[in-house]
C-alpha atoms as a PDB file:
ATOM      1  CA  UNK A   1       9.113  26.270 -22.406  1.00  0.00           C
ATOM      2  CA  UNK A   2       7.770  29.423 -20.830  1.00  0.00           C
ATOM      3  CA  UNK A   3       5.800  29.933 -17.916  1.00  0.00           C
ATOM      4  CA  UNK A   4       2.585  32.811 -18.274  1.00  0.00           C
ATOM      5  CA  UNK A   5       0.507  33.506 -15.414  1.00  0.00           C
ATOM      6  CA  UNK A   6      -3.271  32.487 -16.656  1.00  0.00           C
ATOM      7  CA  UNK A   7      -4.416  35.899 -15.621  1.00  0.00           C
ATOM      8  CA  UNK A   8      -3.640  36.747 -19.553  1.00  0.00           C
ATOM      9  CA  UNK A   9      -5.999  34.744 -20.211  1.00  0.00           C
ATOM     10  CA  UNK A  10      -9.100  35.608 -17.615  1.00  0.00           C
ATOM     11  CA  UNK A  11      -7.846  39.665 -18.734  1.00  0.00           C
ATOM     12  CA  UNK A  12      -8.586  38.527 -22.886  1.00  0.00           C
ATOM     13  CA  UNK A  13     -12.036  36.811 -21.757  1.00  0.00           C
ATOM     14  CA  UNK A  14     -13.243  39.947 -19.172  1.00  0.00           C
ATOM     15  CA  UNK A  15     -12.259  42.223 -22.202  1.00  0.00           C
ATOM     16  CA  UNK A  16     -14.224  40.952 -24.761  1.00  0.00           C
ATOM     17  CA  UNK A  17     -17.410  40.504 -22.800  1.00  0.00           C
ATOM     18  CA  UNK A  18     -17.235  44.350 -21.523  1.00  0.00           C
ATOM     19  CA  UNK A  19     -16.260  45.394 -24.923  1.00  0.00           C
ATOM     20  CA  UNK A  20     -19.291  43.269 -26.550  1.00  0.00           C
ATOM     21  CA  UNK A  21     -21.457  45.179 -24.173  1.00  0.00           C
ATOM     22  CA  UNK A  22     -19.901  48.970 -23.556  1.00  0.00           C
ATOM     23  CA  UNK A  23     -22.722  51.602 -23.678  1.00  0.00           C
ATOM     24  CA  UNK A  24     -22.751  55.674 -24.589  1.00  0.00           C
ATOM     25  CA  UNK A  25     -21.879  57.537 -21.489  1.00  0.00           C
ATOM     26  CA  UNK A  26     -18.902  55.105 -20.338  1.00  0.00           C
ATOM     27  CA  UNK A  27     -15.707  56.566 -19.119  1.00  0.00           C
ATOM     28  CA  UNK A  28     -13.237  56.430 -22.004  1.00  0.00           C
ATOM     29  CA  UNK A  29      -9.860  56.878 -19.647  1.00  0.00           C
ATOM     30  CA  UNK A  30      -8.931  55.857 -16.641  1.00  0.00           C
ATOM     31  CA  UNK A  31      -8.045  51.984 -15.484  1.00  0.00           C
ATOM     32  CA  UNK A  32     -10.750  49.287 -16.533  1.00  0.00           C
ATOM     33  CA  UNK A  33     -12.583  51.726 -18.863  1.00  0.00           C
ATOM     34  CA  UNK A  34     -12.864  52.394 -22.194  1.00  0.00           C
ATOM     35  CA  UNK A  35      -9.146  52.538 -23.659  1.00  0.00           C
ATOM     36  CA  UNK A  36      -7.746  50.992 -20.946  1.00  0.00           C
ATOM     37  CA  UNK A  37      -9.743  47.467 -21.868  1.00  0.00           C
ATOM     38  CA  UNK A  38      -9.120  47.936 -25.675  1.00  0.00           C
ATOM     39  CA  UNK A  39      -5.273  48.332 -25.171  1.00  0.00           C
ATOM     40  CA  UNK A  40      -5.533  45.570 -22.410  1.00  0.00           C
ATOM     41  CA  UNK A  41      -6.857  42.795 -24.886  1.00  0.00           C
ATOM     42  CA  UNK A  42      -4.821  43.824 -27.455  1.00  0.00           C
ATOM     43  CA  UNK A  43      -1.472  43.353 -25.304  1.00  0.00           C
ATOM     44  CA  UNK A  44      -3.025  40.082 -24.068  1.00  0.00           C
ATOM     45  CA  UNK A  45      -3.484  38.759 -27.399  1.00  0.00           C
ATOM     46  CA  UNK A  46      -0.169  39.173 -28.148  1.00  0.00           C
ATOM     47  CA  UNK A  47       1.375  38.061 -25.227  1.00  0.00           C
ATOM     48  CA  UNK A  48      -0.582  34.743 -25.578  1.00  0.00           C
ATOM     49  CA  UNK A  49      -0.147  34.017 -29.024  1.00  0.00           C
ATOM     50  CA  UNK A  50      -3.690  35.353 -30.476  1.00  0.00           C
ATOM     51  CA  UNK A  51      -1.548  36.651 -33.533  1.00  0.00           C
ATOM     52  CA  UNK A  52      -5.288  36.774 -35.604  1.00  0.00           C
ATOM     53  CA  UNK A  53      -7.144  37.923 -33.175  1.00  0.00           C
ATOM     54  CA  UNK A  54      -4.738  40.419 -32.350  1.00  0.00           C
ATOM     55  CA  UNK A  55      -4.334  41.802 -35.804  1.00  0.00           C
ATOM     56  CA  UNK A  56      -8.110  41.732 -36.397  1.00  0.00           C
ATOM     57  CA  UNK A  57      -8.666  43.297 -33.449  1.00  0.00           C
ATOM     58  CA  UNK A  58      -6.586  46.268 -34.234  1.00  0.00           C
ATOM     59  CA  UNK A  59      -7.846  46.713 -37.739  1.00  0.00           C
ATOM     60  CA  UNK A  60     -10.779  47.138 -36.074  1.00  0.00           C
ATOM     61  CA  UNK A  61     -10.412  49.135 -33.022  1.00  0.00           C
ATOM     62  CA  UNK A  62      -7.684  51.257 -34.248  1.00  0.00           C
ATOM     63  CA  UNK A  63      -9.858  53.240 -36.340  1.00  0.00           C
ATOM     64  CA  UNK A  64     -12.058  53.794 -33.378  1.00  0.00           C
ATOM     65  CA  UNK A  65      -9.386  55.085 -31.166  1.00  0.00           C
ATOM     66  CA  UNK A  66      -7.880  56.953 -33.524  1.00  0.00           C
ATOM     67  CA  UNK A  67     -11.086  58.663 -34.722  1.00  0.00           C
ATOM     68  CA  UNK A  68     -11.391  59.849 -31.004  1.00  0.00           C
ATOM     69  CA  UNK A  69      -7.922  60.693 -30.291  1.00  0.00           C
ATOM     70  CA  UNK A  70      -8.563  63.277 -33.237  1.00  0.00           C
ATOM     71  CA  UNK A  71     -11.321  64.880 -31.652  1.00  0.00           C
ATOM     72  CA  UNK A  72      -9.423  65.980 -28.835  1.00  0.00           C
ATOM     73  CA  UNK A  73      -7.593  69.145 -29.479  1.00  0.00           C
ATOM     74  CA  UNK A  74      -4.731  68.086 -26.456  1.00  0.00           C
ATOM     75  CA  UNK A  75      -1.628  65.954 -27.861  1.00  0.00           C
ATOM     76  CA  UNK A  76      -2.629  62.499 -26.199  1.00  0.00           C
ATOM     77  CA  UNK A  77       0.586  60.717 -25.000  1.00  0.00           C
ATOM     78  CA  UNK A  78      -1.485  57.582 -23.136  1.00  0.00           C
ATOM     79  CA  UNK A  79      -4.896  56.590 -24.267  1.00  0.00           C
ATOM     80  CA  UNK A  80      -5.498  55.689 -21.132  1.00  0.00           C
ATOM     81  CA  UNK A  81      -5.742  59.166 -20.335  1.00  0.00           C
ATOM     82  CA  UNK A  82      -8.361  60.468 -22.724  1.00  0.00           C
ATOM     83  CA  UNK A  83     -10.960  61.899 -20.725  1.00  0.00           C
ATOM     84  CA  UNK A  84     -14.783  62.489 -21.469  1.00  0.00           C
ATOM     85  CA  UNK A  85     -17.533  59.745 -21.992  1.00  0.00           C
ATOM     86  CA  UNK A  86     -18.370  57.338 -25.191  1.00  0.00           C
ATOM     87  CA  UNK A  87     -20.084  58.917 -27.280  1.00  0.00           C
ATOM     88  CA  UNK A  88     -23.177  56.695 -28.650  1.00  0.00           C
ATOM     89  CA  UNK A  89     -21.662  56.030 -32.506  1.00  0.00           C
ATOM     90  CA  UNK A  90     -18.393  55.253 -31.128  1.00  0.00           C
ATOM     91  CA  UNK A  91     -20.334  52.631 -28.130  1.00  0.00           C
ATOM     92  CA  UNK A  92     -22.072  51.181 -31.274  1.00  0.00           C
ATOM     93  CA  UNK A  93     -18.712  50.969 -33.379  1.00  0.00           C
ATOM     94  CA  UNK A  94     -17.415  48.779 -30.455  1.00  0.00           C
ATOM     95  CA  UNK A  95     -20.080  46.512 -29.526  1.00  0.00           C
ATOM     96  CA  UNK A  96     -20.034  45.884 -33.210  1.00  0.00           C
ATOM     97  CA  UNK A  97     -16.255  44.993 -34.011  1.00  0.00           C
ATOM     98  CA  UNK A  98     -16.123  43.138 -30.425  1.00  0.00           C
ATOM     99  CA  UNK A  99     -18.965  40.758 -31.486  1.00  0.00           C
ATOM    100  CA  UNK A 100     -16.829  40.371 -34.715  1.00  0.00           C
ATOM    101  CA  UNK A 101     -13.963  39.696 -32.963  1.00  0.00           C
ATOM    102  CA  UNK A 102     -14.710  37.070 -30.578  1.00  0.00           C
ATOM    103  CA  UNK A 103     -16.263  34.905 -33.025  1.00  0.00           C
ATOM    104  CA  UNK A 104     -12.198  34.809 -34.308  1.00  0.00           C
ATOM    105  CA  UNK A 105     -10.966  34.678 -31.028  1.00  0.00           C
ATOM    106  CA  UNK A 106     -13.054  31.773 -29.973  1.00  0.00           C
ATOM    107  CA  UNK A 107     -11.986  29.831 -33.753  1.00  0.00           C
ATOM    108  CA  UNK A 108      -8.069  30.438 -32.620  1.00  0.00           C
ATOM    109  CA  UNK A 109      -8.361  29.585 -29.272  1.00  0.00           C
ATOM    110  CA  UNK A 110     -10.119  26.172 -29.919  1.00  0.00           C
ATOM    111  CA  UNK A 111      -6.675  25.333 -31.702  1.00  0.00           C
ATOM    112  CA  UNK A 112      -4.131  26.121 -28.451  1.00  0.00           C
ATOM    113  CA  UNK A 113      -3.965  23.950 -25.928  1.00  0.00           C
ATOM    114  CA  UNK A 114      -2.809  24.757 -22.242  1.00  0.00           C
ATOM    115  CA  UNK A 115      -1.177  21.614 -20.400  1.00  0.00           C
ATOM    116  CA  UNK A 116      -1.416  21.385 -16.607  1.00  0.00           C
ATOM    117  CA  UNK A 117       1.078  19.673 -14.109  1.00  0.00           C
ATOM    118  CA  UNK A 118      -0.841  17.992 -11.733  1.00  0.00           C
ATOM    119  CA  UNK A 119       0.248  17.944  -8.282  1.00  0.00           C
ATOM    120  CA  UNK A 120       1.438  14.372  -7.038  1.00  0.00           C
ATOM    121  CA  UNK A 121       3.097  13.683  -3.184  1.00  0.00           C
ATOM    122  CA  UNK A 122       5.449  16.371  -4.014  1.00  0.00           C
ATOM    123  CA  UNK A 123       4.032  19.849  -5.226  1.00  0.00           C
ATOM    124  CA  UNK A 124       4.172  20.969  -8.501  1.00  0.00           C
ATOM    125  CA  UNK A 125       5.892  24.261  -7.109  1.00  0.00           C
ATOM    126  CA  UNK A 126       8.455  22.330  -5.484  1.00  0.00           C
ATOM    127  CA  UNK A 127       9.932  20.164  -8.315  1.00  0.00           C
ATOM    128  CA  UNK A 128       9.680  23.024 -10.642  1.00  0.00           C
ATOM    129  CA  UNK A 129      11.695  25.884  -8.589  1.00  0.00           C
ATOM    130  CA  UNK A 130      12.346  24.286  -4.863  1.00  0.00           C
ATOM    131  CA  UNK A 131      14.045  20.816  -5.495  1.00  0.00           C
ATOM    132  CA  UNK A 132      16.530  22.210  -2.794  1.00  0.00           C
ATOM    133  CA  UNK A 133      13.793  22.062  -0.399  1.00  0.00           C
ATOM    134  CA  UNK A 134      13.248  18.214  -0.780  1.00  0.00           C
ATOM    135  CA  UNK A 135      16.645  17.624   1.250  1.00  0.00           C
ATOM    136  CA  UNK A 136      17.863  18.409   4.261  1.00  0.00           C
ATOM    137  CA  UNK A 137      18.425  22.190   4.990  1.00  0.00           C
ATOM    138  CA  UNK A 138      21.783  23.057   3.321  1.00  0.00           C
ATOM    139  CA  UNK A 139      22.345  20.060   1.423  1.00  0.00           C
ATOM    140  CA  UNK A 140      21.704  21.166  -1.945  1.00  0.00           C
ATOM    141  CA  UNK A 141      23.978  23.666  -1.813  1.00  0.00           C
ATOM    142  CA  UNK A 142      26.990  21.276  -1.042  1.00  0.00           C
ATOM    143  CA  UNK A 143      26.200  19.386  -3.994  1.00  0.00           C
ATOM    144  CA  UNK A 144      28.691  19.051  -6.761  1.00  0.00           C
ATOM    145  CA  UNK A 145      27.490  21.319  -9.283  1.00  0.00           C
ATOM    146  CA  UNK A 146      26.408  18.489 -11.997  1.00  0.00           C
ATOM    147  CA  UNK A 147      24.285  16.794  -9.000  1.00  0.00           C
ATOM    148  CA  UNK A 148      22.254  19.793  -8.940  1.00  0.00           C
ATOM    149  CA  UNK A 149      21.880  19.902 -12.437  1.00  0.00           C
ATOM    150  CA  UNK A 150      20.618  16.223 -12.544  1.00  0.00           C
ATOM    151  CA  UNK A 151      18.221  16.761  -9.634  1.00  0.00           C
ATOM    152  CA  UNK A 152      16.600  19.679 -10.376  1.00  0.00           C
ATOM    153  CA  UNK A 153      16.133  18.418 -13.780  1.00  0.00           C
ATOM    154  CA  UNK A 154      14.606  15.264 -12.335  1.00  0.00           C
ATOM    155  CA  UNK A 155      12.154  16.966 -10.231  1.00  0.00           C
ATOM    156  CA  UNK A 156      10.945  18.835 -13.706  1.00  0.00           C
ATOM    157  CA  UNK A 157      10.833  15.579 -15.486  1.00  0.00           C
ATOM    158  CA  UNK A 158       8.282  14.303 -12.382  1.00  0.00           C
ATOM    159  CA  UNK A 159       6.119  17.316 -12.614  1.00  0.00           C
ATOM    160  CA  UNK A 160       5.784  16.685 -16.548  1.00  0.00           C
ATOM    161  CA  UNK A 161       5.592  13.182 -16.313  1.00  0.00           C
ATOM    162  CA  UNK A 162       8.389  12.010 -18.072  1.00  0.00           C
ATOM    163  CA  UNK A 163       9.371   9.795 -15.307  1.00  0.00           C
ATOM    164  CA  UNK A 164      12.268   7.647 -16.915  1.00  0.00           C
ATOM    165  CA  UNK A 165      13.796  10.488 -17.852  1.00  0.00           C
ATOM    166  CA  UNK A 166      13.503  11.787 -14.334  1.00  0.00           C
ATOM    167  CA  UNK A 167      14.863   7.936 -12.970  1.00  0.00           C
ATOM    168  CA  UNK A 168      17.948   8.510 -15.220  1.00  0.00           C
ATOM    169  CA  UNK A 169      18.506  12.139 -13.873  1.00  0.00           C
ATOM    170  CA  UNK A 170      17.943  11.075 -10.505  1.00  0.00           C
ATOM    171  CA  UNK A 171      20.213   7.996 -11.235  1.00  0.00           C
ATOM    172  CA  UNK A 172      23.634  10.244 -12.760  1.00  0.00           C
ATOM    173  CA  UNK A 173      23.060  12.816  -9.702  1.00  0.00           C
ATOM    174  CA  UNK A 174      23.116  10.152  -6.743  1.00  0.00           C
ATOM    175  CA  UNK A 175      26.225   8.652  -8.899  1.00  0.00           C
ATOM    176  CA  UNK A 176      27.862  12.562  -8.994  1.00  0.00           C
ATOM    177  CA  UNK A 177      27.601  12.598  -5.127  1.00  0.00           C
ATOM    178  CA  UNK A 178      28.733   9.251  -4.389  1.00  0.00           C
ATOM    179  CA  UNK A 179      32.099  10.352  -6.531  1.00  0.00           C
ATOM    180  CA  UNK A 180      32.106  13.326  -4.458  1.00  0.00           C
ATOM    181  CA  UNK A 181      31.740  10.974  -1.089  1.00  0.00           C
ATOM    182  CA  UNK A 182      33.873   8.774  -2.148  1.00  0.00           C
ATOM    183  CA  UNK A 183      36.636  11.577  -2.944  1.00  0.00           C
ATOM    184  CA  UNK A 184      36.127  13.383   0.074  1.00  0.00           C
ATOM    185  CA  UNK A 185      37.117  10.161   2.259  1.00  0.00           C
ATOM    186  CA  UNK A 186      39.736   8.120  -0.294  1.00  0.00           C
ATOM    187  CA  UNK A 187      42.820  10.207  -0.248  1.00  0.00           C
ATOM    188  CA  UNK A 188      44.958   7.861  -1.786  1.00  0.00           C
ATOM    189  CA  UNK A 189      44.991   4.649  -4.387  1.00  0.00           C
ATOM    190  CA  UNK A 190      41.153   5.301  -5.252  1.00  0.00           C
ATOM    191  CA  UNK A 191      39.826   3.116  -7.369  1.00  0.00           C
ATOM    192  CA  UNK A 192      38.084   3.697 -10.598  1.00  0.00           C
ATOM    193  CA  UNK A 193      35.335   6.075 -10.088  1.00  0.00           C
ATOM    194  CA  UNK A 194      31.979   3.621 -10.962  1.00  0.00           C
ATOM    195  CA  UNK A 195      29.523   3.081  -8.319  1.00  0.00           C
ATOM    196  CA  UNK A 196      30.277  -0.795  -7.625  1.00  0.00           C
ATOM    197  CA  UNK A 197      34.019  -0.156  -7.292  1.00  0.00           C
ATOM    198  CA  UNK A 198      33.721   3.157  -4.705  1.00  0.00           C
ATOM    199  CA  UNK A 199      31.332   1.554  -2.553  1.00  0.00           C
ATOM    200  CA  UNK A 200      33.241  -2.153  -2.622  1.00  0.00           C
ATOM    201  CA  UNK A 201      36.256   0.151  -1.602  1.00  0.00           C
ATOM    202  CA  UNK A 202      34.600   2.204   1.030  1.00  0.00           C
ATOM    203  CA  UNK A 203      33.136  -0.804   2.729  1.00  0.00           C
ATOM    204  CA  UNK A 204      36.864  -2.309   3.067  1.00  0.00           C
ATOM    205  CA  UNK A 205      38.315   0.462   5.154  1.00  0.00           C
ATOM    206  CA  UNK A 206      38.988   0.174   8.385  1.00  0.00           C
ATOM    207  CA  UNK A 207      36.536   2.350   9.597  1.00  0.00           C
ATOM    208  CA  UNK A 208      33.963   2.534   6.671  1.00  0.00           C
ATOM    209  CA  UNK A 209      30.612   5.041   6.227  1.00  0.00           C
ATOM    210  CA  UNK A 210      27.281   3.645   7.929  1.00  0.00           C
ATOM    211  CA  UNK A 211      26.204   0.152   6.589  1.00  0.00           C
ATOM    212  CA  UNK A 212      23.011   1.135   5.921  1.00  0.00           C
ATOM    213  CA  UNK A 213      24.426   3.996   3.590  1.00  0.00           C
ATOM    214  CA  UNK A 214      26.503   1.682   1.673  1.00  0.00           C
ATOM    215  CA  UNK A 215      23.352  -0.832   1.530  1.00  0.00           C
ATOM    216  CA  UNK A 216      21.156   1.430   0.156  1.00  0.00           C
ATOM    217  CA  UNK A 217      23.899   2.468  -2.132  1.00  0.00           C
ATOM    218  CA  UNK A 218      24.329  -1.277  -2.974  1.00  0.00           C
ATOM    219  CA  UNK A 219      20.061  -1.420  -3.406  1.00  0.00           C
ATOM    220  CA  UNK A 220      20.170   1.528  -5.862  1.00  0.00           C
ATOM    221  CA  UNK A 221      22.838   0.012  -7.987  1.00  0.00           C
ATOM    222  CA  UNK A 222      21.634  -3.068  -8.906  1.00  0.00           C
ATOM    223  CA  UNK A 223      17.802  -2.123  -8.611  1.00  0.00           C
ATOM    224  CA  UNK A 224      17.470   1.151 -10.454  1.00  0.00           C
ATOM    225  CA  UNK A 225      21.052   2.772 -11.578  1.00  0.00           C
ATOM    226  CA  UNK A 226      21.947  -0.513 -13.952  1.00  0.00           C
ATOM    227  CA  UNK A 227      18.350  -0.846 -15.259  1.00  0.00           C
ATOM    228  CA  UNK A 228      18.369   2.551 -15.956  1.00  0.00           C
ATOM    229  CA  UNK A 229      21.230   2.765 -17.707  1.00  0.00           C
ATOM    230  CA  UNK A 230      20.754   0.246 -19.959  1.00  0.00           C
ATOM    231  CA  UNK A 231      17.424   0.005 -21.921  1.00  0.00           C
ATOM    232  CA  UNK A 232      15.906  -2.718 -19.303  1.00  0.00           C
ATOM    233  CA  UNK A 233      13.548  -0.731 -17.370  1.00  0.00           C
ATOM    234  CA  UNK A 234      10.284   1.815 -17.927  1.00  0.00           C
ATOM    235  CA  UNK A 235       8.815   3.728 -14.950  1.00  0.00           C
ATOM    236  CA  UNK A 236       5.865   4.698 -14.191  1.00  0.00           C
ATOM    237  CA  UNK A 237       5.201   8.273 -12.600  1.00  0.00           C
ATOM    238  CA  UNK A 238       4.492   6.649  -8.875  1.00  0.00           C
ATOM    239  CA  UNK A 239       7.753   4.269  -8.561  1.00  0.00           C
ATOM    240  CA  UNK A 240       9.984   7.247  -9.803  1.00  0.00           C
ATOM    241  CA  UNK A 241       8.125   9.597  -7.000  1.00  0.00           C
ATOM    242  CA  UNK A 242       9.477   6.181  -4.788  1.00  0.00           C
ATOM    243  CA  UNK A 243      13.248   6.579  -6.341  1.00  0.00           C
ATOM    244  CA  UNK A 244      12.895  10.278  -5.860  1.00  0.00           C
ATOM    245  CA  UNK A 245      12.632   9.473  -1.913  1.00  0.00           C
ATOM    246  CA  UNK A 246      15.362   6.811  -2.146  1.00  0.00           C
ATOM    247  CA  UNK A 247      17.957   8.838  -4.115  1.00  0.00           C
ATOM    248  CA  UNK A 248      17.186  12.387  -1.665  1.00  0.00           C
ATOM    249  CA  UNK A 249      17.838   9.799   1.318  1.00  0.00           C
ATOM    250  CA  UNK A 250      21.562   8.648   0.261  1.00  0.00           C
ATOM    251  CA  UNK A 251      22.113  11.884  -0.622  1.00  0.00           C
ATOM    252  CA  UNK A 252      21.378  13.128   2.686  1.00  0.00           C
ATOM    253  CA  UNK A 253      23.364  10.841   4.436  1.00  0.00           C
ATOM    254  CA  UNK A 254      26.641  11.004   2.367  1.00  0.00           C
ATOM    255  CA  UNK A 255      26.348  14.766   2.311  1.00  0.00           C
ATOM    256  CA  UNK A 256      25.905  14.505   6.639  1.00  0.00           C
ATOM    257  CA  UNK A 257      28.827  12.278   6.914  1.00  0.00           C
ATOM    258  CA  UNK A 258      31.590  14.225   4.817  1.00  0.00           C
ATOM    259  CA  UNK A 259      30.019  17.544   6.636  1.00  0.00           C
ATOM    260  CA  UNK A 260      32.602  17.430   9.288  1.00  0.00           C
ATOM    261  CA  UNK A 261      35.587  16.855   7.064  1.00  0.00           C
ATOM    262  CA  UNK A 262      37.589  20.339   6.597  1.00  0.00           C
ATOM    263  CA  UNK A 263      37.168  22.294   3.699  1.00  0.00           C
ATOM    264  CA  UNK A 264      40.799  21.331   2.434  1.00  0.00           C
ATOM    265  CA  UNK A 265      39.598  18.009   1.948  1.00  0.00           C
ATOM    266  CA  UNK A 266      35.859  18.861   0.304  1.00  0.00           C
ATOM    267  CA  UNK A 267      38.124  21.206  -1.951  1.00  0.00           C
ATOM    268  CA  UNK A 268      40.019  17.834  -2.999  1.00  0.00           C
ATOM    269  CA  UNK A 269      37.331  15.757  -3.698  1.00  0.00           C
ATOM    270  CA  UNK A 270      35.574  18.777  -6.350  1.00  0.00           C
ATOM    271  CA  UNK A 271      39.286  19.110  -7.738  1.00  0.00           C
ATOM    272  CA  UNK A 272      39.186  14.983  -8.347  1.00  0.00           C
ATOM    273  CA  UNK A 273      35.908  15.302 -10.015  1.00  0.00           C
ATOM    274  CA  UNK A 274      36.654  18.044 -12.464  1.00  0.00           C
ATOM    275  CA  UNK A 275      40.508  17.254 -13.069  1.00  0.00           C
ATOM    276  CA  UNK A 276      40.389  14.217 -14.765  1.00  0.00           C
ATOM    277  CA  UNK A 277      40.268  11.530 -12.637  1.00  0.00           C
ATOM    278  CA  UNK A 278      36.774  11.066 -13.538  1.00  0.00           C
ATOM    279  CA  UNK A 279      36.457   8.882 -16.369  1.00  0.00           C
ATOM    280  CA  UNK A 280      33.928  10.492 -18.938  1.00  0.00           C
ATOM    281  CA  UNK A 281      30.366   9.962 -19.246  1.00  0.00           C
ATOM    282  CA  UNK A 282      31.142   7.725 -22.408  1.00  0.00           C
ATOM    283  CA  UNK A 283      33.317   5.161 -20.889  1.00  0.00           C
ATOM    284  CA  UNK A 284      31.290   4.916 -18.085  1.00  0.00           C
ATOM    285  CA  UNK A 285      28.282   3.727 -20.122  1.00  0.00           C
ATOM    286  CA  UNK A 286      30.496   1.540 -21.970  1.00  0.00           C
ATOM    287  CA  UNK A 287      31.518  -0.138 -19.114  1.00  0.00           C
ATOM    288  CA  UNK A 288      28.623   0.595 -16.531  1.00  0.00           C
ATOM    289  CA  UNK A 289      27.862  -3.480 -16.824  1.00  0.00           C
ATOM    290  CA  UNK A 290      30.803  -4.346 -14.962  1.00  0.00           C
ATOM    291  CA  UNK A 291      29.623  -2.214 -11.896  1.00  0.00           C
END
């Protein structure tokens, strides 16, 4: 995908209209005259993947421009900076090839299409470059760095509407950071690393995380994270805005209670993610059902 400011476009439209209607005595140099609009289109045509219009455009200007360049008796380096007025041949040359060449440029654009993310309760802006934003100052950052993968690639999937894909995202991120959590406090004899087992575990200690952390944890297991995982479940683009909320909130919290541990022990819990103790992505599918 790649993202083009629609200026390009309002730039290809402004062109062709002044071109369509340039008169004798108009500036040829300088910035929105003469050369400058020809060149202008042309670049915009190409940038925006006119590839007909742009080649018809400079079969026919480019014997215009280059007619005038040789009239000048000074090497010209910039077309821009050709001075003098449009002579009234030349004007008529234009007008003539620019009414030729929108009627192409209107048949090629009728074939491109432009899709639009609408805004929703989060802004487009947001789930396509600020994700971080959606949490609590500083949390992002803390994330392991699959977590952030997942949830910035969630927030993309809700501004295109894809919003299963975003649920599963959203589901293998929370997941990431509960391993993380669960790391970060279980030193010793931790159990595998699946959702149901690390949050059974953690709500057997002595002194376990907040109940309502390892409720909602509980809640987003059986509700969403198994239905997800499985083929048993279809969202629509308003209940995974609602999961969005749900997964940014346990994040949140687990990231706010392991905040005060030292660094020694956060440093622990990344080296038990990435050394092995993890079990892969595979296995954990295979055996997601007994979670």
């Amino acid at each position: 995908m790649e993202e083009r400011n629609i200026s390009g476009y309002i730039i290809i439209g402004t062109g062709i209209r002044y071109l369509m209607h340039v008169q004798e005595g108009h500036e040829l140099g300088g910035d929105g005259n003469v050369m400058d609009n020809i060149q202008r289109f042309v670049r915009a045509c190409e940038t925006h993947g006119l590839h007909v219009t742009e080649r018809l455009a400079i079969l026919e200007f480019g014997p215009i421009v280059q007619a005038i360049i040789d009239s000048r008796s000074a090497e010209v380096n910039d077309i821009k900076e050709i001075e003098g007025k449009l002579p009234v041949v030349d004007a008529a040359k234009i007008r003539t090839s620019a009414t030729k060449i929108r009627s192409t440029l209107l048949a090629e654009a009728n074939g491109l299409f432009v899709h639009v993310a609408r805004d929703k309760r989060f802004a487009t802006e947001k789930l396509l470059k600020k994700v971080p934003t959606l949490m609590s100052p500083g949390v992002f950052d803390r994330l392991p760095r699959v977590a952030q993968y997942d949830f910035t690639e969630a927030g993309r999937c809700i501004a295109f509407e894809t919003p299963t894909a975003a649920a599963f995202h959203l589901m293998r991120g929370t997941e990431d950071v509960l391993r993380f959590f669960y790391c970060s406090i279980i030193k010793r004899e931790r159990r595998k690393l699946m959702w149901g087992p690390m949050v059974d575990h953690l709500r057997r200690r002595r002194n376990p995380p907040p109940l309502v952390l390892l409720n909602n944890l509980d809640s987003l297991r059986v509700s969403f994270r198994n239905p997800t995982q499985h083929p048993d479940k279809i969202y629509d683009i308003e209940e995974v805005q609602d999961l969005l909320n749900l997964s940014i909130d346990v994040v949140n919290r687990m990231i706010k209670y392991v905040d005060p541990l030292t660094s020694a022990s956060r440093d622990v819990a990344l080296e038990a993610l990435t050394s092995g103790q993890a079990e892969s992505t595979e296995s954990i599918v295979v055996s997601a059902v007994e979670s």
